[in-house]
Protein backbone atom coordinates (compact mmCIF):
# COMPACT_ATOMS: atom_id res chain seq x y z
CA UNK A 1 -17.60 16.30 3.33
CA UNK A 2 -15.31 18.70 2.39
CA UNK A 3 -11.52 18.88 2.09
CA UNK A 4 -9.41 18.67 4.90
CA UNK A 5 -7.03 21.96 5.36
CA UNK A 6 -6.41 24.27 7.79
CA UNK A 7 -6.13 28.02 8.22
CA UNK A 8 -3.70 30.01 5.76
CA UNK A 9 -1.47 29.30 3.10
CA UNK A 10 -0.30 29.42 -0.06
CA UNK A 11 -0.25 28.32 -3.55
CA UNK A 12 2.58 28.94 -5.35
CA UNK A 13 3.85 27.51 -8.69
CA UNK A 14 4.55 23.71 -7.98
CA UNK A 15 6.55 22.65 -11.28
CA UNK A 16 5.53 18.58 -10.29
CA UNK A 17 4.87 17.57 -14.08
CA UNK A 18 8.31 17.99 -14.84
CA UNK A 19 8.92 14.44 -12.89
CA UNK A 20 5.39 13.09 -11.38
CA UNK A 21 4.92 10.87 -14.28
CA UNK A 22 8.71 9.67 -14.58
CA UNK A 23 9.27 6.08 -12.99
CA UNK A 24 11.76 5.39 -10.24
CA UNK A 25 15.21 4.39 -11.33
CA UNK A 26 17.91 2.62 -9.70
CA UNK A 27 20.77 4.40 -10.23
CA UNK A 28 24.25 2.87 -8.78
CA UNK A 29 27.13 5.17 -7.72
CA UNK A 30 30.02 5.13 -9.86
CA UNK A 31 32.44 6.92 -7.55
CA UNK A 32 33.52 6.97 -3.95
CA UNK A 33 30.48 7.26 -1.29
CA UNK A 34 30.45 9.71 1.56
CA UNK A 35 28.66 9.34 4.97
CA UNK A 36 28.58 11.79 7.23
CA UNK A 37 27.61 11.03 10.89
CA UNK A 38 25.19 13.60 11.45
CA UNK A 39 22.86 12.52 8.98
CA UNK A 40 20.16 12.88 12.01
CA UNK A 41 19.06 15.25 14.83
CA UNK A 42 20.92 14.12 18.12
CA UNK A 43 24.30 13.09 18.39
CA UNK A 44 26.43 12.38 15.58
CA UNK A 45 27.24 8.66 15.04
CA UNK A 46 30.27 6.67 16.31
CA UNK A 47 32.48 5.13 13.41
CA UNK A 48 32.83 1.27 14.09
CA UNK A 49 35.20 1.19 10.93
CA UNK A 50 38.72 2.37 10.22
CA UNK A 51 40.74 3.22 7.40
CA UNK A 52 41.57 -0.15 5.09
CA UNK A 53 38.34 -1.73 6.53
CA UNK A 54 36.64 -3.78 3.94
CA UNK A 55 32.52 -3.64 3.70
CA UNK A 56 29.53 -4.33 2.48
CA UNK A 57 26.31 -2.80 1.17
CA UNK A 58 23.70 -2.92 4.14
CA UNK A 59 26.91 -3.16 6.84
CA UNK A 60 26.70 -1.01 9.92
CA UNK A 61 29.96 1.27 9.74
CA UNK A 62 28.88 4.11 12.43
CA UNK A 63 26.83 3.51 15.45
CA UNK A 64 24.11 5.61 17.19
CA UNK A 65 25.63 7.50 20.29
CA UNK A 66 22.69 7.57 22.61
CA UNK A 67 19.00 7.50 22.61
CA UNK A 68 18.65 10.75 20.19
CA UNK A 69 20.79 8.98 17.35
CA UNK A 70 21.37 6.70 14.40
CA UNK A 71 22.99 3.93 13.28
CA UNK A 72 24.54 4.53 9.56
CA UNK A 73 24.74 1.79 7.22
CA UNK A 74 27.08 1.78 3.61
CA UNK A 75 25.02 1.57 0.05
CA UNK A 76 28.50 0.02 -1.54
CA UNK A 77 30.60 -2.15 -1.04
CA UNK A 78 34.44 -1.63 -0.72
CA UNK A 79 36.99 -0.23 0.87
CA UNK A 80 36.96 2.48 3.82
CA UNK A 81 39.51 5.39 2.12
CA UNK A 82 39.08 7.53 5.27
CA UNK A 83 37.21 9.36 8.41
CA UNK A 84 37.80 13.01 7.61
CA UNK A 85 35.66 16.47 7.51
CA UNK A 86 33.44 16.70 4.00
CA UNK A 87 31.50 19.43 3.33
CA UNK A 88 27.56 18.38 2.81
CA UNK A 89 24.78 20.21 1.87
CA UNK A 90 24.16 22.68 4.64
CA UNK A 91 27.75 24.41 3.78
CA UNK A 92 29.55 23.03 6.50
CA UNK A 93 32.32 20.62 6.93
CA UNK A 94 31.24 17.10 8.97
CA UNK A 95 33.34 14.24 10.05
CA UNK A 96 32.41 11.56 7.30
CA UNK A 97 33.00 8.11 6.92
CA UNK A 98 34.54 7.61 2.97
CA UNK A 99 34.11 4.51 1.21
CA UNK A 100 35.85 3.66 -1.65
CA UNK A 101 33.51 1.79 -4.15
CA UNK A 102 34.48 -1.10 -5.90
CA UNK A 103 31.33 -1.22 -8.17
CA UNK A 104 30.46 -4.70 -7.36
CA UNK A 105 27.72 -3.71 -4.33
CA UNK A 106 28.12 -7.11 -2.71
CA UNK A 107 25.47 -7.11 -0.09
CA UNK A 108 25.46 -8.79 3.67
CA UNK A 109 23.10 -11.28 3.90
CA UNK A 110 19.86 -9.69 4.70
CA UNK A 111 17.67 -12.40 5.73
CA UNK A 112 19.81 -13.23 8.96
CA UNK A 113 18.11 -9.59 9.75
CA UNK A 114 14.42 -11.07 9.10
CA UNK A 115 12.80 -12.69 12.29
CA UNK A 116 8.54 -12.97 11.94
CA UNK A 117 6.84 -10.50 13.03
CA UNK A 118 4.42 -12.69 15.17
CA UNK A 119 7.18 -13.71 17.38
CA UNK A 120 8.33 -9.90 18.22
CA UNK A 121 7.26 -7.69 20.79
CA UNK A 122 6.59 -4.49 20.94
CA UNK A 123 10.30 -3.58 22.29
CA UNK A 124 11.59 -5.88 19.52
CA UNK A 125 10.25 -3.85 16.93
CA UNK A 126 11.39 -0.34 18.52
CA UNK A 127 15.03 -2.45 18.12
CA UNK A 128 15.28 -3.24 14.91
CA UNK A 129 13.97 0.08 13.61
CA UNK A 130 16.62 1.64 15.82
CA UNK A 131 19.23 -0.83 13.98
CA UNK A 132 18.52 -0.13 10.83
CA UNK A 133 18.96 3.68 11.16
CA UNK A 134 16.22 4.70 10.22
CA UNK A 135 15.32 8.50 10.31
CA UNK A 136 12.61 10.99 9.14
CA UNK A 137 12.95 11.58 5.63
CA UNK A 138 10.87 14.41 4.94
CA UNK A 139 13.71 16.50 6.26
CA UNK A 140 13.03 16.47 9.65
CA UNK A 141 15.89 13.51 10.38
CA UNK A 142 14.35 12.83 13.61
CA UNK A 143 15.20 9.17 14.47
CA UNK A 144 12.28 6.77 14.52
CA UNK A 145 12.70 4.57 17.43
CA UNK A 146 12.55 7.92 18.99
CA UNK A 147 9.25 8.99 17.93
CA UNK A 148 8.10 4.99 18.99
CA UNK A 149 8.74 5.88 22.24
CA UNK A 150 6.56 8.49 23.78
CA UNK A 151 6.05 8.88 27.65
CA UNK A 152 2.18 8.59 26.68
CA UNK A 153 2.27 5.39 24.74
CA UNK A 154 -1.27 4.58 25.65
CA UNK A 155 -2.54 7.81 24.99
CA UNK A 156 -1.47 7.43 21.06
CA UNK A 157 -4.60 6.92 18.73
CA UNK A 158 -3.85 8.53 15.06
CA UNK A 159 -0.99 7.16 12.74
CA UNK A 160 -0.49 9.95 10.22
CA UNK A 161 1.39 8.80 6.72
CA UNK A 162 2.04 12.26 5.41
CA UNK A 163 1.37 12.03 1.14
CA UNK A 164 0.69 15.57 0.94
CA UNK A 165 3.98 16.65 -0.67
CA UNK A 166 3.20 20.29 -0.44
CA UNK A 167 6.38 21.39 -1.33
CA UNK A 168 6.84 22.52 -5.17
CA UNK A 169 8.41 20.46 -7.28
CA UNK A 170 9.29 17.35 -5.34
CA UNK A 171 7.60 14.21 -6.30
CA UNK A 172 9.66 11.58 -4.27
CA UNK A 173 6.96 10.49 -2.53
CA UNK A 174 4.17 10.51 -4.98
CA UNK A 175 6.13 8.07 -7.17
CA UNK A 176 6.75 5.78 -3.98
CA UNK A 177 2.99 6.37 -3.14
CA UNK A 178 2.10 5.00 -7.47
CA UNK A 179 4.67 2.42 -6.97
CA UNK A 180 5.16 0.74 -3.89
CA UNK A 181 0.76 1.17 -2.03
CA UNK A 182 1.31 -2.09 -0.76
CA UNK A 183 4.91 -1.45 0.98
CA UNK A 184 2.98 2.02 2.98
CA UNK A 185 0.24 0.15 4.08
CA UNK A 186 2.48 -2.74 5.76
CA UNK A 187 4.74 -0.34 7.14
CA UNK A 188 2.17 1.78 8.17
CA UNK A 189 0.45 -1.13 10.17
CA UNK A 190 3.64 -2.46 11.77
CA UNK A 191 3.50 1.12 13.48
CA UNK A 192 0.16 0.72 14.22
CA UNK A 193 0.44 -2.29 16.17
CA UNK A 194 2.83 -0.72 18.36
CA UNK A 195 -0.17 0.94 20.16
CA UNK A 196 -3.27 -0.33 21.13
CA UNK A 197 -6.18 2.04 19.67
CA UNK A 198 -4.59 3.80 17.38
CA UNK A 199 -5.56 4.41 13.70
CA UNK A 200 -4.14 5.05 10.24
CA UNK A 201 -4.61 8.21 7.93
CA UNK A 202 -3.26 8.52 4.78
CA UNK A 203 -3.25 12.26 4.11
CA UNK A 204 -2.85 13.07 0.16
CA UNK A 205 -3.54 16.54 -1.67
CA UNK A 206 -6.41 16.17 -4.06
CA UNK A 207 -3.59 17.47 -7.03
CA UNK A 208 -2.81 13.44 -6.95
CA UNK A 209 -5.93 11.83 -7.95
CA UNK A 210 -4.21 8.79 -9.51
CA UNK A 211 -2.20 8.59 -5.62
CA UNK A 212 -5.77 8.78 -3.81
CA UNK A 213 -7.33 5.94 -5.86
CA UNK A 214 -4.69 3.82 -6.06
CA UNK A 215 -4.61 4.19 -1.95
CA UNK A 216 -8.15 3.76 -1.33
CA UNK A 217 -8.17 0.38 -3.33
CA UNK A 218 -5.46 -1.04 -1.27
CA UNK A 219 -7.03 0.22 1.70
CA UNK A 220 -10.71 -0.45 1.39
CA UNK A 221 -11.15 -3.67 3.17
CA UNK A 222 -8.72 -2.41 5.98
CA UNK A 223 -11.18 -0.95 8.82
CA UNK A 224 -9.09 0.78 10.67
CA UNK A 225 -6.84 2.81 8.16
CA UNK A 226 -8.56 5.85 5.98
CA UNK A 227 -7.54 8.01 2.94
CA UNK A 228 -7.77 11.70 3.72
CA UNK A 229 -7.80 13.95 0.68
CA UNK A 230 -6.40 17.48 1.39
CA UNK A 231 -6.93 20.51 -0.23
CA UNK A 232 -4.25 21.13 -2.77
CA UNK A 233 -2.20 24.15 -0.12
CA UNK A 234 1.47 24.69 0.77
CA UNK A 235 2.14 24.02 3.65
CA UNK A 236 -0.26 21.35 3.97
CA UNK A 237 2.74 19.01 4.60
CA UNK A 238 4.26 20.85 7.82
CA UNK A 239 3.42 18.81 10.92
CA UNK A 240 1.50 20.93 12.85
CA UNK A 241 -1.38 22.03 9.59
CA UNK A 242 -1.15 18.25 9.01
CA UNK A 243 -2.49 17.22 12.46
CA UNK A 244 -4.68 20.58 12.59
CA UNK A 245 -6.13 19.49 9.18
CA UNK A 246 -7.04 15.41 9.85
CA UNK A 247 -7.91 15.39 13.70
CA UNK A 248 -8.92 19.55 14.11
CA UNK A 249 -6.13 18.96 16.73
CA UNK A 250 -3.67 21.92 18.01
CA UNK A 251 -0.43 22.13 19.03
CA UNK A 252 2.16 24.80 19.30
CA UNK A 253 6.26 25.06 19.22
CA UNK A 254 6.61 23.44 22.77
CA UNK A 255 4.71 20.24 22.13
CA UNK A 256 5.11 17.08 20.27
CA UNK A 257 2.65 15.43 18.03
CA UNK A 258 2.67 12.72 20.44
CA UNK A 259 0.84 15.03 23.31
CA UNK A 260 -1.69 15.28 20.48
CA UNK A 261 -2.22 11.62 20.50
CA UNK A 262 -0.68 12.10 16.77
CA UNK A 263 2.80 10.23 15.35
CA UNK A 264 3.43 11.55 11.62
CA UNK A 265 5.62 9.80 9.24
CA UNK A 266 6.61 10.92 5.82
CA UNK A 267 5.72 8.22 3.22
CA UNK A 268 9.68 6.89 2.60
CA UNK A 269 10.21 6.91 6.54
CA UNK A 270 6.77 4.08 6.56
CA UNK A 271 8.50 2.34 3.59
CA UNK A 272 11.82 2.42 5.08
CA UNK A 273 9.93 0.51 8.14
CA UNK A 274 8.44 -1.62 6.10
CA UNK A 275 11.89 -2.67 4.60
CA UNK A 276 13.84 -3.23 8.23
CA UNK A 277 10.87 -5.59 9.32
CA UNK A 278 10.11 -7.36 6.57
CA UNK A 279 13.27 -7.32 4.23
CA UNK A 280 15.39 -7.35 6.83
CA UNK A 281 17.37 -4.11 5.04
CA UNK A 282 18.88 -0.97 7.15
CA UNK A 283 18.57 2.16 5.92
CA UNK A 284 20.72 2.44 2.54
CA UNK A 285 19.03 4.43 -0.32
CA UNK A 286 16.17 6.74 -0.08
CA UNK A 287 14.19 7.93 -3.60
CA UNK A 288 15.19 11.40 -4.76
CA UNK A 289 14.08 13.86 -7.52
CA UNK A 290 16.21 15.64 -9.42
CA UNK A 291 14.35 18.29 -11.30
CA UNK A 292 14.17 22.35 -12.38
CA UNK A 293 14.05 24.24 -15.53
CA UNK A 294 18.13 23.37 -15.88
CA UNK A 295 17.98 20.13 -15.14
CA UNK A 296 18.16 17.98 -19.18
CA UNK A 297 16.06 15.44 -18.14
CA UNK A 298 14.35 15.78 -14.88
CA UNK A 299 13.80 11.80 -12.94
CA UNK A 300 13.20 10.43 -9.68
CA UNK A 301 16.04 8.13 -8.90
CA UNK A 302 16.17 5.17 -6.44
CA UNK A 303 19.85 6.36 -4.96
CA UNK A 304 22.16 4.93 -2.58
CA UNK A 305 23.32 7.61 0.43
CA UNK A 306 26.67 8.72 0.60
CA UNK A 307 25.95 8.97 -3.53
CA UNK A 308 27.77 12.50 -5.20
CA UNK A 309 24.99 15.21 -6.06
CA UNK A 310 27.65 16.17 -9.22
CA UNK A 311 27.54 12.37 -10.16
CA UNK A 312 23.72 12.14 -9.50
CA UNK A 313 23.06 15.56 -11.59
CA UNK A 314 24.89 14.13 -14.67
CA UNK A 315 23.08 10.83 -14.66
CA UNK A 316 19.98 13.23 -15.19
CA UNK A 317 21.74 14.46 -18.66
CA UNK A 318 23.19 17.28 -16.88
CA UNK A 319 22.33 20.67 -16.80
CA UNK A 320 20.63 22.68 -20.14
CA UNK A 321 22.64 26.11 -19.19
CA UNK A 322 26.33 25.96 -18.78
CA UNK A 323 26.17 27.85 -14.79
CA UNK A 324 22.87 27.57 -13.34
CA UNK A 325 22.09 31.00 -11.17
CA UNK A 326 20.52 28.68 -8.28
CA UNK A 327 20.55 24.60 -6.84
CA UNK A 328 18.88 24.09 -4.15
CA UNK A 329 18.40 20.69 -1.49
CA UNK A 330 14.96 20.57 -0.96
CA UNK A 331 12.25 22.35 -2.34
CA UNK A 332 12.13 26.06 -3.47
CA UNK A 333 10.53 27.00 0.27
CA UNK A 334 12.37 25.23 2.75
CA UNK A 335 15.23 23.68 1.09
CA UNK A 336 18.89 25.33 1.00
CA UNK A 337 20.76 27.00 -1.44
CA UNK A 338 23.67 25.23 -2.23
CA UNK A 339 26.92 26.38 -3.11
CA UNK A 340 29.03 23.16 -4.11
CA UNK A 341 27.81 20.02 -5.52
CA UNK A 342 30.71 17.59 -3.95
CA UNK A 343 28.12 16.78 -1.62
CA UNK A 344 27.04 13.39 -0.45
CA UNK A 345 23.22 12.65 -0.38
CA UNK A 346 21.80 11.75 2.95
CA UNK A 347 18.97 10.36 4.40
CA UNK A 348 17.40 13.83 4.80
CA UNK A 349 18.01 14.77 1.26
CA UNK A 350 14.55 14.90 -0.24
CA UNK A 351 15.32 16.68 -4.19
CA UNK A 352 18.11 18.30 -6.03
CA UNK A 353 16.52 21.49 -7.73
CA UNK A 354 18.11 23.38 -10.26
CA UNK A 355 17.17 26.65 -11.69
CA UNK A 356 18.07 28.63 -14.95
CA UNK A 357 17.94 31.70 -13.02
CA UNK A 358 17.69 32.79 -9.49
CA UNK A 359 14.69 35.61 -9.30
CA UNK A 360 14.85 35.85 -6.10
CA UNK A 361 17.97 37.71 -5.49
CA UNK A 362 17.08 39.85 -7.76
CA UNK A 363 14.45 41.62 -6.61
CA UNK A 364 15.44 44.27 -4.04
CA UNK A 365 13.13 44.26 -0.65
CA UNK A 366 11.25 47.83 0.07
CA UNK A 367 9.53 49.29 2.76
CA UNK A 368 6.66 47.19 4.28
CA UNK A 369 3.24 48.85 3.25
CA UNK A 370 1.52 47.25 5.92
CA UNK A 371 -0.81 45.49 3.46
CA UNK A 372 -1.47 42.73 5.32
CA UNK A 373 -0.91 39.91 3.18
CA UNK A 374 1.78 37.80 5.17
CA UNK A 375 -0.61 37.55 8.04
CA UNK A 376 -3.30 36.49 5.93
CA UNK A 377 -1.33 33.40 4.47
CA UNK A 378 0.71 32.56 7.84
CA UNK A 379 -0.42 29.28 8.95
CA UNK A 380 0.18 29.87 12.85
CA UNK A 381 -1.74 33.31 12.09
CA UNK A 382 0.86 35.06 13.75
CA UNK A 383 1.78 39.18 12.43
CA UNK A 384 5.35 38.45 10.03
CA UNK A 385 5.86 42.24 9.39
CA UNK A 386 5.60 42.85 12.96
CA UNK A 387 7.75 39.66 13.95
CA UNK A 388 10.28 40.51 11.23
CA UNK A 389 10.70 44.21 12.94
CA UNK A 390 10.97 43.21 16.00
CA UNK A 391 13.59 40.58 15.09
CA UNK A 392 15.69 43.46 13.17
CA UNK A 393 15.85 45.35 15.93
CA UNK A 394 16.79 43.49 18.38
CA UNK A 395 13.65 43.12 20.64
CA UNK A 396 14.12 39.44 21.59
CA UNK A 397 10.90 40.01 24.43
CA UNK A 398 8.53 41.76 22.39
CA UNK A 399 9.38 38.86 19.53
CA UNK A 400 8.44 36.42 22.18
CA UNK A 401 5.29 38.11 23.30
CA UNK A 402 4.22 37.99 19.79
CA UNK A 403 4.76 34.09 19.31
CA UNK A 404 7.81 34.57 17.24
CA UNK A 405 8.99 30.67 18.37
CA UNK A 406 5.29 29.65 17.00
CA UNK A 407 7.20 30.31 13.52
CA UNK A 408 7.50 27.29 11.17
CA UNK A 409 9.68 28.92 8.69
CA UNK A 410 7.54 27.87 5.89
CA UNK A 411 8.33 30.94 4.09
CA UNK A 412 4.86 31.60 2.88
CA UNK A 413 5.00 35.36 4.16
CA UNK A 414 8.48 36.16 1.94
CA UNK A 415 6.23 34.40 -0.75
CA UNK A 416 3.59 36.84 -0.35
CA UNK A 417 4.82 40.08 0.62
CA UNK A 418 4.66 42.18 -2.44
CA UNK A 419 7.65 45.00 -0.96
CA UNK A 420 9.59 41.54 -1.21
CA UNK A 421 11.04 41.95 2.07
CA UNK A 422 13.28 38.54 3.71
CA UNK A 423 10.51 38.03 6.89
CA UNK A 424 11.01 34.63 6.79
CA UNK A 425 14.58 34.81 7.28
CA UNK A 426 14.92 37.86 9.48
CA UNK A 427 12.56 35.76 11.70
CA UNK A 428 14.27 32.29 11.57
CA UNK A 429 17.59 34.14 12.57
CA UNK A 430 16.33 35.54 15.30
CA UNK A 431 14.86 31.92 16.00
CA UNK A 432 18.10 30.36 15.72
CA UNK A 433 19.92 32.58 17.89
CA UNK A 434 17.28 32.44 20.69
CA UNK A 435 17.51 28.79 20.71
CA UNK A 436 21.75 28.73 21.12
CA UNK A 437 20.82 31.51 23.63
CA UNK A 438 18.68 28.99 26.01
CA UNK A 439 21.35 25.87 25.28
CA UNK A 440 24.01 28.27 27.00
């Protein structure tokens, strides 16, 4: 059989084997913590702490408000220094919880959290996931009790873990995949038994040989869970190509995996699971790489949210230029530039990427030749150049008509597009603004 993969793509560069065969680390903050409380999609979280307010690591100090929320738990233990706006990644400024850390890290005790799992319901389960704050990880920050919860429960009969790590240069997950097999097949059967008939894929890109063996040996006396091996593709990761790609399943901009029969989790979201049930431990730390040609000594760290990115970037030796020309959160196609590192990590942040020079910006767009090539690559085989027009000049119905909310904003067309012309971004504006437009 061949490999899984859908329609499209790309393959650029990935730069992995600066940090795929570098171990985990713990690393330990040495200065104050920051937790902002929309670290999540939905609403921001409700501080349950005040100024002067001693804590723990593990101890809840802002609480989901609503359904579409999440709980936010401190990686440190000491003393709250203040509720104020912080800027964070994105560029903006967002009411954050700041913890004063006393380097100790004393810790609540966790197994009052740990209750066996043959005594819990289904509900039960949903709860304590919901406690412990956990969200998506890949970036998506969509809370996971959420996702538990679909009107079609019984309908439900694929478990995706997404391994595929598509995105250049991050290898977060294909350390946790080497390190921890054991932890993402638990977690990834605790989800399971939420639903009656429903079974596990392990999706992983054939560039990770030593991930897919390591998977199927923990796996092959498990009947209902399989190891998919994709073909090596950006964006093989995205949600949609992802279901496409294991089930030959379709959906579009308006649906949710779930009306697929489909839940996806990224590989630390399952682990994360795995931790709340079994551990008994919230949400606290999340594995991060910090990598890119200016980066001294590129790692994967173990790191507690609410950590500095300036703090975390020196633990990795520092940069090997005195003023990298780019940093990025993320990877180098959907991640954000980023303009200040006195920024907390969250649970969203997936890799710090730092660049000696910024190519990008330097090469000046042109006139589109009409060549072709972005519609070739698009994975919803949509027409970029003609999206991209439309969106510059103004013609919100004609950008409809022609799918322009089908857009994932993977960036492959910008990739391609040899009058290097922004269609990803003219597009995702236009997007954005479409979407405030319908809120109102």
């Amino acid at each position: 059989m061949g490999l899984f993969t859908f329609l499209g793509g790309i393959h650029p560069y990935d730069g992995k084997e600066l940090s795929k065969d570098k171990e985990i680390i713990d690393y330990l903050p040495k200065g104050d913590c920051v937790y902002p409380l929309s670290q999540h999609i939905g609403a921001p979280a409700i501080p349950i702490v005040k100024k002067g307010d001693l804590v723990l690591v593990g101890q809840k100090i802002a609480e989901a408000d609503g359904f579409v929320s999440a709980n936010i738990h401190s990686g440190i233990s000491g003393k709250v220094k203040a509720i104020e706006p912080r800027m964070t990644a994105s560029g903006m400024e967002e009411n954050s919880i700041i913890i004063e850390n006393d380097g100790q890290f004393k810790e609540i005790d966790f197994t009052k959290n740990i209750r066996p799992l043959d005594q819990l319901y289904r509900e039960d389960v949903k709860d304590i996931i919901k406690e412990a704050g956990i969200v998506g990880m890949g970036g998506t920050r969509f809370p996971t009790h959420v996702k538990l919860s679909p009107k079609n429960e019984e309908e439900i009969d694929t478990i995706i873990v997404n391994g595929a790590e598509c995105e250049p240069y991050l290898t977060s997950d294909y350390r946790r995949i080497l390190e921890s097999p054991e932890k993402v097949i638990a977690g990834l059967q605790i989800v399971m038994n939420l639903f009656d008939d429903a079974k596990g894929i392990i999706a992983i890109e054939d560039n990770k040989p030593e991930a897919i063996r390591k998977m199927e040996e923990v796996v092959k006396d498990i009947p209902n869970i399989t190891v998919n091996t994709l073909k090596t593709k950006y964006p093989q990761g995205e949600e949609r190509q992802l279901i496409y790609a294991n089930t030959g399943r379709t959906l579009n901009s308006s649906m949710l995996p779930a009306d697929v029969g489909c839940i996806v989790y990224n590989v630390d979201t399952i682990v994360a699971i795995y931790q709340a049930l079994i551990e008994g431990r919230p949400l606290y730390e999340r594995i991060i790489t910090v990598t890119g040609d200016a980066i001294q000594n590129p790692v994967n760290y173990r790191v507690r949210i609410g950590t500095n990115t300036q703090e975390l970037i020196e633990a990795a030796g520092g940069f090997t230029v005195e003023n990298p020309e780019k940093i990025i959160s993320g990877g180098p196609m959907m991640g954000k530039t980023m303009f200040s590192l006195d920024v907390p990590i969250v649970k969203g942040s997936s890799c710090i990427l730092c660049f000696k020079e910024d190519d990008v910006s330097k090469e000046e767009p042109s006139n589109c030749i009409r060549c072709g090539r972005c519609t070739k690559v698009c994975p919803g085989r949509m027409m970029p150049y003609k999206l991209a027009d439309l969106a510059s000049h103004g013609q919100i119905d004609e950008f409809l008509k022609y799918g322009g909310m089908e857009c994932c904003e993977c960036g492959c067309c910008s990739y391609i597009c040899p009058a290097k012309r922004h269609l990803t971004r003219m597009i995702a504006d236009t997007r954005k603004q479409i979407l405030e437009d319908r809120k109102k």
